[in-house]
Protein backbone atom coordinates (compact mmCIF):
# COMPACT_ATOMS: atom_id res chain seq x y z
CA UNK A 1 15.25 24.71 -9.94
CA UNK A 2 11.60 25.15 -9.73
CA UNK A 3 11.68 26.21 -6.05
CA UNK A 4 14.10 29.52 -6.99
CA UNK A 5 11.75 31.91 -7.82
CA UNK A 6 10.12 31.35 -4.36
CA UNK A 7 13.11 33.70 -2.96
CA UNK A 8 12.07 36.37 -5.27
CA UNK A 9 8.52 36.24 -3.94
CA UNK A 10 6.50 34.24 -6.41
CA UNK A 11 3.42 33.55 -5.15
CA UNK A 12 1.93 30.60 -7.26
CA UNK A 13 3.13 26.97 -7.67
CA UNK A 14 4.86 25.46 -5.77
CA UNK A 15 5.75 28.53 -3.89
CA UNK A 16 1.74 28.34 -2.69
CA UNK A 17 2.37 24.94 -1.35
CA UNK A 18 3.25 24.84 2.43
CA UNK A 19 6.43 23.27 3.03
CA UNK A 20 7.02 22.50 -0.34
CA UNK A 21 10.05 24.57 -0.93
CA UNK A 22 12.84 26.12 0.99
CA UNK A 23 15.47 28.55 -0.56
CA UNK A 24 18.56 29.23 0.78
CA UNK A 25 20.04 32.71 1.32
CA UNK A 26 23.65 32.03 -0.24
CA UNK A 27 25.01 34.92 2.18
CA UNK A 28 23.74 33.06 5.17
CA UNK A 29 23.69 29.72 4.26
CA UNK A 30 20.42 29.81 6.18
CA UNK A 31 17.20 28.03 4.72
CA UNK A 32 14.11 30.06 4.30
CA UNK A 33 10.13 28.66 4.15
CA UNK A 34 8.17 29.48 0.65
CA UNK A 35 6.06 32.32 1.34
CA UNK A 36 2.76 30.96 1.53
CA UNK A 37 -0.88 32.91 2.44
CA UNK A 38 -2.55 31.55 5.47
CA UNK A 39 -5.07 30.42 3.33
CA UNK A 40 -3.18 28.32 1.72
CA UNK A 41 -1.94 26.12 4.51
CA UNK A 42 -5.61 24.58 5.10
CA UNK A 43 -5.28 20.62 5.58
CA UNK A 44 -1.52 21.04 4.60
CA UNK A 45 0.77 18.41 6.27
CA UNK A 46 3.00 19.91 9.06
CA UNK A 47 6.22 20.91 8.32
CA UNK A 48 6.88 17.36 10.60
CA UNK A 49 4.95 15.32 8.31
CA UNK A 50 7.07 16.70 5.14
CA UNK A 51 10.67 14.19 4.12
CA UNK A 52 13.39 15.25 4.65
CA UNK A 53 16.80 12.94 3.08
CA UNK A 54 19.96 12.76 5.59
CA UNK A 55 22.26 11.29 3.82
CA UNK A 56 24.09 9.19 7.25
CA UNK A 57 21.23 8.16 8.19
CA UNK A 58 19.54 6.12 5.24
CA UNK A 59 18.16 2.68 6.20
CA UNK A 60 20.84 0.24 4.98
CA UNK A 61 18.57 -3.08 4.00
CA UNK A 62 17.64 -4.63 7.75
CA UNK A 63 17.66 -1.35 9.47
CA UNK A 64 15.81 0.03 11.19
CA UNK A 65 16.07 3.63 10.11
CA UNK A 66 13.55 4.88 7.04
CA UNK A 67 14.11 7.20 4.64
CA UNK A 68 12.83 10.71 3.54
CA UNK A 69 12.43 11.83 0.04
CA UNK A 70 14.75 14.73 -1.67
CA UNK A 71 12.25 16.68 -3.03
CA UNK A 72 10.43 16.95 -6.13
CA UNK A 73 12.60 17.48 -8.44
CA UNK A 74 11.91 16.46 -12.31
CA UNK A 75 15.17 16.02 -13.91
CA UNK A 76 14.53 16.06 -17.10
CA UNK A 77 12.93 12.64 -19.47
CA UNK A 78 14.59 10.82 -21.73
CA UNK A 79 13.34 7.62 -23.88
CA UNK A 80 15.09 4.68 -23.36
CA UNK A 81 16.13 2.64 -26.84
CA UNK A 82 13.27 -0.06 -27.14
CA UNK A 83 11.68 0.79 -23.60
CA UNK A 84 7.35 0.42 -24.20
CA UNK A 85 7.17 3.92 -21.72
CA UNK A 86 7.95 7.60 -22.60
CA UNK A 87 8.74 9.61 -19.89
CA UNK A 88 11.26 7.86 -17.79
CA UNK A 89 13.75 9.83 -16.14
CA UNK A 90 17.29 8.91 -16.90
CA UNK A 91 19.01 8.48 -13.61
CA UNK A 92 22.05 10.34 -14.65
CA UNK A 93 20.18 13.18 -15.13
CA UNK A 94 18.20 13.16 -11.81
CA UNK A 95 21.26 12.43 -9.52
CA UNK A 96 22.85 15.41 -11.10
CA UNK A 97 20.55 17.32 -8.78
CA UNK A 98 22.06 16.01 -5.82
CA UNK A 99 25.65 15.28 -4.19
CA UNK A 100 25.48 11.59 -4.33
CA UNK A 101 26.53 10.31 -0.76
CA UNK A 102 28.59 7.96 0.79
CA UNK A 103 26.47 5.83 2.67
CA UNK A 104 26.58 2.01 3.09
CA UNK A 105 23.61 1.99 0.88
CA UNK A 106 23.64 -0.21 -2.42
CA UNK A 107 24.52 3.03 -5.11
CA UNK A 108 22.20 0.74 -7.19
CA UNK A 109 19.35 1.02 -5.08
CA UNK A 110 19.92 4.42 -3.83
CA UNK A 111 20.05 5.29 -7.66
CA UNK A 112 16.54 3.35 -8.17
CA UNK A 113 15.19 5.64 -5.42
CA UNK A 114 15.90 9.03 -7.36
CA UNK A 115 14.17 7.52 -9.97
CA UNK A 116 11.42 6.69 -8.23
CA UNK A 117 10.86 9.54 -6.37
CA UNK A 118 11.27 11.81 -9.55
CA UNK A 119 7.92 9.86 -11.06
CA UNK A 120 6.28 10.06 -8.21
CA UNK A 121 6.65 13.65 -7.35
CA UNK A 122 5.98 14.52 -11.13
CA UNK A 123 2.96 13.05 -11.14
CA UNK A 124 1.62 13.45 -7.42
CA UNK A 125 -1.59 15.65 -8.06
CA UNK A 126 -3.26 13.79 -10.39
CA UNK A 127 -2.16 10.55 -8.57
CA UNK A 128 -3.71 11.80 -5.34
CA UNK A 129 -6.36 13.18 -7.39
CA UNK A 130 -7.64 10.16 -9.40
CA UNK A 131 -5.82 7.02 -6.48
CA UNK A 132 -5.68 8.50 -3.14
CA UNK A 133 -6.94 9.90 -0.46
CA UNK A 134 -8.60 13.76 -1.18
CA UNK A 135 -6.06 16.50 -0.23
CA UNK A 136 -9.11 17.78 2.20
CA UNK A 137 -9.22 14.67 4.52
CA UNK A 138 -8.46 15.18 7.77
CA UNK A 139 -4.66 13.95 8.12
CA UNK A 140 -5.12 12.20 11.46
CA UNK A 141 -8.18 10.22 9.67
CA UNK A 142 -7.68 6.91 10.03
CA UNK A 143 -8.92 5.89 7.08
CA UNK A 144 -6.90 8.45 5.18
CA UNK A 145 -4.59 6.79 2.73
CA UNK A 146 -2.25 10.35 1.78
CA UNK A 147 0.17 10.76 -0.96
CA UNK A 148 3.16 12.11 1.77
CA UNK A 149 2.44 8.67 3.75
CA UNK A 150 2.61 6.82 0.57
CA UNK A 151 6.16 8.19 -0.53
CA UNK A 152 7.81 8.24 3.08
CA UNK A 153 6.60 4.50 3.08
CA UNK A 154 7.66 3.78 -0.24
CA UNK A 155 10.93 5.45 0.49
CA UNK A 156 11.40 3.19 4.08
CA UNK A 157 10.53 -0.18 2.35
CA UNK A 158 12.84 0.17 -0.29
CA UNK A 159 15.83 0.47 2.02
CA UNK A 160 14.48 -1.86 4.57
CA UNK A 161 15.24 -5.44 4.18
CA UNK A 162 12.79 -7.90 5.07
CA UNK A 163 14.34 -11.25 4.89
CA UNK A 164 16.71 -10.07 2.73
CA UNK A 165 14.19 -8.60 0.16
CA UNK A 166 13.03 -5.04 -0.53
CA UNK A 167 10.56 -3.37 -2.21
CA UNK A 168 11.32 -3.90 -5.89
CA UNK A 169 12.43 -0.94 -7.86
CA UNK A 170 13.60 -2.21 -11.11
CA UNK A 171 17.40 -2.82 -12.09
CA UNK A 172 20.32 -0.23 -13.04
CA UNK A 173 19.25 1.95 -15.85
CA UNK A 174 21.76 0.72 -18.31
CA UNK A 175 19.38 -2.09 -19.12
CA UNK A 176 16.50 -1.03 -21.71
CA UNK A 177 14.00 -1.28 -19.24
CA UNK A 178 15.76 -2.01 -16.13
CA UNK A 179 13.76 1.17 -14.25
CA UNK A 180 10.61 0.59 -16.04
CA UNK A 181 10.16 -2.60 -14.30
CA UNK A 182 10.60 -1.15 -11.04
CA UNK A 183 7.78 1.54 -11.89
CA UNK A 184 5.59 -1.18 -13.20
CA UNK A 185 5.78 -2.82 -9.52
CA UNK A 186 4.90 0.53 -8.03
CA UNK A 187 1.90 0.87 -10.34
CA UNK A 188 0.66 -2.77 -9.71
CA UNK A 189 1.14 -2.19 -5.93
CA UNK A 190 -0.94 0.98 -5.96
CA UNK A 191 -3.76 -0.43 -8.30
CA UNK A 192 -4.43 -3.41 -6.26
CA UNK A 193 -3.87 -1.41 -2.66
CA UNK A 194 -6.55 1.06 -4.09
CA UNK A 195 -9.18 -1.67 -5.02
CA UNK A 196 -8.98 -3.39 -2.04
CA UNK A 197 -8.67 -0.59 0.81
CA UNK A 198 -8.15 3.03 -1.03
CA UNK A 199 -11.56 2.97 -2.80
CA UNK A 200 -13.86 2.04 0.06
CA UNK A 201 -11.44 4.85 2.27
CA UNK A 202 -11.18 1.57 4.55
CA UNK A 203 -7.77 0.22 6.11
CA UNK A 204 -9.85 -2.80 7.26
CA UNK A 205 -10.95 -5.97 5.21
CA UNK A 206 -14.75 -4.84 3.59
CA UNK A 207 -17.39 -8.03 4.22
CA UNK A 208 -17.82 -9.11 0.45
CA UNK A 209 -17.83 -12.70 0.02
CA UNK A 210 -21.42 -13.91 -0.37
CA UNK A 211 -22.19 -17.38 0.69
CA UNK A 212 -24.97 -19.07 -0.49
CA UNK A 213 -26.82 -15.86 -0.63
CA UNK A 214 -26.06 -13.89 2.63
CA UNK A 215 -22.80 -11.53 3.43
CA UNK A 216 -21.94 -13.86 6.84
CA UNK A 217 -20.58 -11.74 9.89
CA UNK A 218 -18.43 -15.00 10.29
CA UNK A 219 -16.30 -13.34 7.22
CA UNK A 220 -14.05 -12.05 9.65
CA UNK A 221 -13.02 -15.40 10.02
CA UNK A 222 -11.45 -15.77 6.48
CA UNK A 223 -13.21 -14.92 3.08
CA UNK A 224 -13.04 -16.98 -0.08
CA UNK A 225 -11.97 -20.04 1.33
CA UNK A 226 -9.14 -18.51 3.28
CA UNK A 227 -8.98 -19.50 7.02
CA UNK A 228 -7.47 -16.39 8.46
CA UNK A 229 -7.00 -18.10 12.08
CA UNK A 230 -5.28 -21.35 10.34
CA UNK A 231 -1.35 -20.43 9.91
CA UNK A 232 -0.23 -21.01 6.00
CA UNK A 233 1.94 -24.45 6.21
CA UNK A 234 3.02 -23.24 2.68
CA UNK A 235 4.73 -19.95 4.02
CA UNK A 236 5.34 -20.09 7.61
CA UNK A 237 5.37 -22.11 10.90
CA UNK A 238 5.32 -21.99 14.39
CA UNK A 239 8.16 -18.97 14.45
CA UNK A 240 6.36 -17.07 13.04
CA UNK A 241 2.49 -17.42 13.78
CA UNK A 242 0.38 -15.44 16.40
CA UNK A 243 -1.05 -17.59 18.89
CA UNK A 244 -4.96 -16.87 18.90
CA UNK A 245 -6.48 -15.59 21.72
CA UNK A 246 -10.43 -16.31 22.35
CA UNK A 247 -10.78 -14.04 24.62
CA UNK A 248 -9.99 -11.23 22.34
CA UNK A 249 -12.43 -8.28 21.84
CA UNK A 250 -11.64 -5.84 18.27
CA UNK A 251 -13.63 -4.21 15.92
CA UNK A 252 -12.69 -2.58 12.66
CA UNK A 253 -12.94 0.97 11.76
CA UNK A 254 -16.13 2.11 9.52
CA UNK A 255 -15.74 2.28 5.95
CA UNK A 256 -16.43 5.70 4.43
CA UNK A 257 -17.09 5.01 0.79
CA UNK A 258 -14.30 7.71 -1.39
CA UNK A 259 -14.50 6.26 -5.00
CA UNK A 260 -17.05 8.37 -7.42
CA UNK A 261 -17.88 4.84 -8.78
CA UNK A 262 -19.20 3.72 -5.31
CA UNK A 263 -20.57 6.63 -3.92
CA UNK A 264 -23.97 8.20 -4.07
CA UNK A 265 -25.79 4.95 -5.08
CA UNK A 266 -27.80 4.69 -2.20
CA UNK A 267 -27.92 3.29 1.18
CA UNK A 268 -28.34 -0.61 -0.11
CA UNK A 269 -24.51 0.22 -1.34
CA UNK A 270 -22.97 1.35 1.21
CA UNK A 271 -20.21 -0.92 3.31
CA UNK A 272 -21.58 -3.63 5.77
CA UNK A 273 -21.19 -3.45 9.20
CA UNK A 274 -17.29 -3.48 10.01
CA UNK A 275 -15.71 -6.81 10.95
CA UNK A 276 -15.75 -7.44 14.97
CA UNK A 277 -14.51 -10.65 17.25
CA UNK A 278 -15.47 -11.64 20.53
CA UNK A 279 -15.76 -14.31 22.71
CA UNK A 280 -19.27 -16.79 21.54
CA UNK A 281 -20.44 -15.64 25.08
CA UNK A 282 -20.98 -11.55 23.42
CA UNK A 283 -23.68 -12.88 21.01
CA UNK A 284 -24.83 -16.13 22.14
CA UNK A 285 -22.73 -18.26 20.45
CA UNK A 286 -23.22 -17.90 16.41
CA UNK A 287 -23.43 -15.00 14.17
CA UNK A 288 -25.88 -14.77 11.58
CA UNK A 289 -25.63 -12.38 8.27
CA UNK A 290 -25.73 -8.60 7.00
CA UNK A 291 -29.14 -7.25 5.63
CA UNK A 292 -28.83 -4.72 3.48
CA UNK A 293 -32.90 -3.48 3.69
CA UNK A 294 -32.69 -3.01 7.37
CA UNK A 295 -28.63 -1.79 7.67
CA UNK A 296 -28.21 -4.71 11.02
CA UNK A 297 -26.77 -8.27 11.55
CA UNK A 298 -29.63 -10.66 11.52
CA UNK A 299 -28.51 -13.35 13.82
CA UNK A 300 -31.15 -15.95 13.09
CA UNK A 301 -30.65 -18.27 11.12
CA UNK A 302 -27.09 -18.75 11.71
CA UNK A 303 -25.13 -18.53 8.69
CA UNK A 304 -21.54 -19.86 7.65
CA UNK A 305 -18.70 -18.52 6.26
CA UNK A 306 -16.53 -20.17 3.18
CA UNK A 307 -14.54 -21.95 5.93
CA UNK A 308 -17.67 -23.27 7.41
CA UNK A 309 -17.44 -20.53 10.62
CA UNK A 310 -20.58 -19.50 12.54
CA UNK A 311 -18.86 -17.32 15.23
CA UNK A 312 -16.18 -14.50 15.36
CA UNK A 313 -14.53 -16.00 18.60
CA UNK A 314 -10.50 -15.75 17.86
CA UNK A 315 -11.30 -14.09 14.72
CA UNK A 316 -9.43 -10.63 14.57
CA UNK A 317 -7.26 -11.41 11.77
CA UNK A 318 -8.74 -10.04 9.12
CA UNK A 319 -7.08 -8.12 6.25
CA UNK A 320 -5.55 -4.39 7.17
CA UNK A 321 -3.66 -1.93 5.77
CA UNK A 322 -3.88 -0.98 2.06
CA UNK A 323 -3.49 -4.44 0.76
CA UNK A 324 -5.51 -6.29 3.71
CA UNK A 325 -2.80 -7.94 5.49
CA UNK A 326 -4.47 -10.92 6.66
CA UNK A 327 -4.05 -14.13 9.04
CA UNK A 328 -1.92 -14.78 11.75
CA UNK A 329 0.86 -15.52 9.62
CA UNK A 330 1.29 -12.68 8.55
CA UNK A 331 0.77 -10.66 11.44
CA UNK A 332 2.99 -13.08 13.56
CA UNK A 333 6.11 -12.20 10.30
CA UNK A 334 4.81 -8.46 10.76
CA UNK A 335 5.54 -8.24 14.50
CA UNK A 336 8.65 -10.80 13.78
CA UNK A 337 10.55 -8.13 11.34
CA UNK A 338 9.12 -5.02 12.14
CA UNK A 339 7.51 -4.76 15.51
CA UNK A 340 7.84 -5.75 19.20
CA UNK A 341 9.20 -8.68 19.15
CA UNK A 342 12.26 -7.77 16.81
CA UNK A 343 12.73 -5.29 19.68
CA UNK A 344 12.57 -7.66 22.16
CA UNK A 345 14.70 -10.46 20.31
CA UNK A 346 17.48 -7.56 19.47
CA UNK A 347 16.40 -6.97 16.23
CA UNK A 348 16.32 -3.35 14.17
CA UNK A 349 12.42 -3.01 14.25
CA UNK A 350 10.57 0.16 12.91
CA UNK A 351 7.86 -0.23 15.44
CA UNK A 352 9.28 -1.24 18.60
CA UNK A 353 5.99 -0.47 20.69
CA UNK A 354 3.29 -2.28 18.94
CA UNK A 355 2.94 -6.04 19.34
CA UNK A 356 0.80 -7.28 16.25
CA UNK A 357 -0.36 -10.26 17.75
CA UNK A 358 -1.48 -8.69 20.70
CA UNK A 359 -3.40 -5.78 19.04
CA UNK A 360 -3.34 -6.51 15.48
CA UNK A 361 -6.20 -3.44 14.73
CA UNK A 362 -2.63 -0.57 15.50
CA UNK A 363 -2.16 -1.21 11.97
CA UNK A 364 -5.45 0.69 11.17
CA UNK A 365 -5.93 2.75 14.45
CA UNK A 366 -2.32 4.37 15.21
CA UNK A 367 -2.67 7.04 12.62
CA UNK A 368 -1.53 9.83 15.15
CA UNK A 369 1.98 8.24 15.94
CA UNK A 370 2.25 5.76 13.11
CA UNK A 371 0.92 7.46 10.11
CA UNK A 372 2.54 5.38 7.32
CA UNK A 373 1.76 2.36 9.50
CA UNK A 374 -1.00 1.34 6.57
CA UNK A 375 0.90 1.96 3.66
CA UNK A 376 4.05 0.00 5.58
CA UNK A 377 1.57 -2.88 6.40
CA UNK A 378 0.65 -3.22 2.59
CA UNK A 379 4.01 -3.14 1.28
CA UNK A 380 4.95 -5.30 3.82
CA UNK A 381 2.45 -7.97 2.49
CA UNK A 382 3.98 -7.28 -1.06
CA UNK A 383 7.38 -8.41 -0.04
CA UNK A 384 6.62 -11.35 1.54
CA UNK A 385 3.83 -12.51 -0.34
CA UNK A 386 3.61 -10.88 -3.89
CA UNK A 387 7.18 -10.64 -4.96
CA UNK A 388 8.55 -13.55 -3.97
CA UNK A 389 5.21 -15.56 -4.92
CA UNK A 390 6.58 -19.13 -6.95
CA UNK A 391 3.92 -21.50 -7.98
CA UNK A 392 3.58 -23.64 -10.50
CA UNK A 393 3.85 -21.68 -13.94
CA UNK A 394 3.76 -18.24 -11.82
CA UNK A 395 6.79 -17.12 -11.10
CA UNK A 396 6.24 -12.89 -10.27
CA UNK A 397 9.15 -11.45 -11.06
CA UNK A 398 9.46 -13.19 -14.43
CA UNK A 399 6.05 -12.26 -15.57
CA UNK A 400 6.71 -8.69 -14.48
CA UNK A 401 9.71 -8.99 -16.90
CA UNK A 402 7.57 -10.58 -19.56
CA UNK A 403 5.15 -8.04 -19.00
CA UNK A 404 7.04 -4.65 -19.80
CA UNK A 405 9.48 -6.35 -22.36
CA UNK A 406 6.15 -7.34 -24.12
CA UNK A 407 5.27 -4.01 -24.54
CA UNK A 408 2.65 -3.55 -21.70
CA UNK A 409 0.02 -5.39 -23.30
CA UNK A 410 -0.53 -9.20 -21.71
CA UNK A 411 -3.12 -8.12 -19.43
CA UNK A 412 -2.96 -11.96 -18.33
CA UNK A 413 0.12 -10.65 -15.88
CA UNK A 414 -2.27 -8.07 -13.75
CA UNK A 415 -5.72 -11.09 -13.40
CA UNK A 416 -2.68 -13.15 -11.79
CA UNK A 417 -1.41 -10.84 -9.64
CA UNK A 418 -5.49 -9.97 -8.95
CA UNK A 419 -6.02 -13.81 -8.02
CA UNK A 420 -2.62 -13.99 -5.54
CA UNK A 421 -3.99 -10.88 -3.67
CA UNK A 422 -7.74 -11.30 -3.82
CA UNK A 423 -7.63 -15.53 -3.07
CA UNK A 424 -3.84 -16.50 -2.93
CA UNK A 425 -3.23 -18.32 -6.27
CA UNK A 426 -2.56 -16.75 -9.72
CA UNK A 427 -5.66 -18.86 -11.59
CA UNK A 428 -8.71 -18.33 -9.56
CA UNK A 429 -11.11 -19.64 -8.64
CA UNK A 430 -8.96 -21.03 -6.57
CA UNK A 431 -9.69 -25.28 -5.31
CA UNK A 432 -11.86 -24.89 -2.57
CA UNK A 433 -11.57 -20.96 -2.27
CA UNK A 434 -14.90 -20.01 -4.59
CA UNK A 435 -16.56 -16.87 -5.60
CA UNK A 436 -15.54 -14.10 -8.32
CA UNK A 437 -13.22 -11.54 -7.94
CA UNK A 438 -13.22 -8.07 -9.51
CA UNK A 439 -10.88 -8.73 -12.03
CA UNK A 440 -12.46 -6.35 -14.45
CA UNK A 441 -12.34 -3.67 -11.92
CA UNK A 442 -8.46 -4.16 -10.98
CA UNK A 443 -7.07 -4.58 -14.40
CA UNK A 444 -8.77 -1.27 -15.65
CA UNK A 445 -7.61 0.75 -12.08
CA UNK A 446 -3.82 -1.01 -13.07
CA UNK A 447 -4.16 0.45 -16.77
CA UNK A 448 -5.23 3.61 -14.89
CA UNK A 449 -2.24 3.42 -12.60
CA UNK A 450 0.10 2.44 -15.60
CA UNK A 451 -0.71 5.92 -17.46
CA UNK A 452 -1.12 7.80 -14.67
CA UNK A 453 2.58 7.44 -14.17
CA UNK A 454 3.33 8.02 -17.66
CA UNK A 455 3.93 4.78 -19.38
CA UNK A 456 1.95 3.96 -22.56
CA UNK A 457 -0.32 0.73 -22.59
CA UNK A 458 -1.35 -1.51 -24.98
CA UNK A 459 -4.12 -3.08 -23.73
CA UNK A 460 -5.88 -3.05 -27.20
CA UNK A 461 -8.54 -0.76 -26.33
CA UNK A 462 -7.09 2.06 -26.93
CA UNK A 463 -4.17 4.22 -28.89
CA UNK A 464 -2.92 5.77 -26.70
């Protein structure tokens, strides 16, 4: 409904928007652009870049195929009976914009994706304006973390299974808050991707953890404890897991610092050198550490990582994508489910031409083929890791129930959830995995997300 007055010629939103509407000439049947000034089509994505939904071709869970969105269309809000958000869209309401189709899809999850999608495109501006990457960066950037990537990803994950799991997106809207826990995993997704990747405009790992003093180039080797060459004998095995290769040369993209809050402080705060790895034969054997005063590795002394690590030999698994997937675990489950060697096992893959453990730096430098390959790589990590993370009196899922049936207010669930993705257990500091965390950081960006997509918090700070 908002796109008709485009056909009559209106010139403002979203009729100024390339590619975001197209009429259709009832006569012909025959779809029609959105007039737009030239102007107005500067750093636009291509008409290529825009989703498009067909129907027959929706990724049933295990597919292959992804998904593009419907549009933007609002639908209408309605509050559900004892639901802690205002402004969720009743799924009735939204799928009365469409023909609903038949499609092997699960009606429940194809239902969950209207709802989605509605949010999303209702609150995309000032989303992109206050989460993601500027509307101005170049598209092909590969540090560029854009809202259009970030729904076409969204869209493919949640129809993609990956070991029978898919991105969550809350339950059928005849519970009370059945959707609102689906939009609660969206915002928790996007608040931790943005403090670990989106805010530093980085889709590799940032050097952070200090050791005894000094920021060790060995970081690349694993940070807080976290041995990122060592395969996780909680979570995977030898079916998984990348071999390493020593002889393997990769370095990470530079940072470009994007958040107001880190910007402009001067050069002593800017990102470290970006990770590399090499053989010990490119550097004579041990790293040392980065100095901030003169912007270079000093190389002598030597200095250690957390997982005692003076070198970067076999060390090109560290975190990517916009939650820092990280180790060759999960690279080897990456390339397992979703790239070359599902393709060459017989399996659906989305990314049949990119072996992970062979080059896993495509994830952050394959923007011009691939360019939800970061946002897939995150999500990807939330799957496997996040939701389906179990330990002792963490259980994910459940506290994301407790969570938004408590009213959004036990601000306990998001320093978990910060401690899983930041060191890999939900109380940290985690045994033998030191050092702080930005916990104050995250859980204000996650109220941030939270209201951004309309739901009301009550994290006691505030009344609204």
């Amino acid at each position: 409904m908002h796109c008709i007055p485009c056909s009559s010629g209106q010139a403002w939103w979203p009729c100024n928007i390339a590619n975001e509407c197209y009429c259709k000439d009832v006569s012909t049947d025959k779809p029609t652009s959105s007039p737009v000034k030239k102007q107005d089509e500067t750093n636009r994505p291509s008409s290529s870049m825009m989703p498009t939904i067909d129907y027959q071709n929706i990724a049933r869970p295990g597919s292959s195929s992804g998904v593009g969105s419907s549009g933007g269309g609002s639908g209408g809000s309605s509050s559900s009976g004892g639901s802690p958000t205002t402004g969720i869209v009743d799924a009735q309401q939204q799928q009365q914009q469409y023909e609903i189709p038949k499609s092997s899809i699960d009606p429940q999850i194809l239902q969950g994706l209207y709802v989605m999608d509605a949010h999303l495109s209702a609150n995309k501006i000032v989303l992109t304006r206050e989460l993601l990457s500027s509307p101005g960066t170049i598209a092909d950037d590969d540090n560029n973390f854009s809202y259009i990537s970030f729904r076409n990803s969204l869209q493919t994950m949640i129809t993609t299974g990956i070991s029978n799991s898919t991105f969550y997106i809350g339950e059928s809207s005849n519970k009370v808050n059945g959707r609102v826990y689906g939009l609660v995993n969206i915002a928790t997704f996007l608040s931790q991707s943005y403090e670990s990747s989106i805010k530093y405009n980085s889709c590799d790992e940032i050097n952070m953890d200090v050791v005894d003093g000094y920021l060790p180039i060995s970081n690349a080797c694993g940070q807080y404890g976290i041995d990122y060459q060592t395969f996780d004998g909680n979570d995977c095995d030898r079916k998984y897991a990348c071999e390493v290769d020593f002889d393997m040369r990769m370095n990470a993209n530079e940072a470009t610092v994007s958040d107001s809050s880190t910007r402009n402080k001067g050069d002593n705060n800017d990102p470290p050198q970006p990770f590399y790895c090499a053989p010990k034969s490119d550097y004579g054997g041990s790293t040392g550490y980065w100095d901030y005063v003169s912007g270079t590795e000093i190389q002598s002394p030597a200095v250690v990582n957390s997982v005692n690590r003076k070198d970067v030999q076999g060390c090109c698994w560290w975190g990517r994508g916009s939650l820092s997937l990280r180790g060759t675990c999960s690279y080897g489950k990456l390339n397992y489910h979703l790239g070359k060697r599902a393709h060459d096992e017989g399996r659906p893959t989305l990314f049949p031409d990119i072996d992970f453990c062979a080059n896993p730096q495509s994830i952050c430098s394959n923007n011009g083929k691939y360019p939800e390959l970061k946002w897939i790589a995150g999500m990807f990590r939330w799957i496997t890791e996040i939701q389906v993370y179990n330990r002792g009196s963490f259980n994910y899922m459940q506290e994301l129930i407790n969570f938004v049936d408590g009213g959004l207010q036990d601000m306990s669930f998001i320093h978990g959830v910060s401690g899983i993705v930041t060191q890999g257990c939900h109380d940290p500091p985690c045994a033998n995995k030191g050092g702080e965390f930005n916990g104050a950081s995250r859980k204000a960006t996650f109220i941030k997300t939270l209201r951004i997509l309309g739901l009301k918090v009550n994290d006691g700070t505030s009344s609204q």
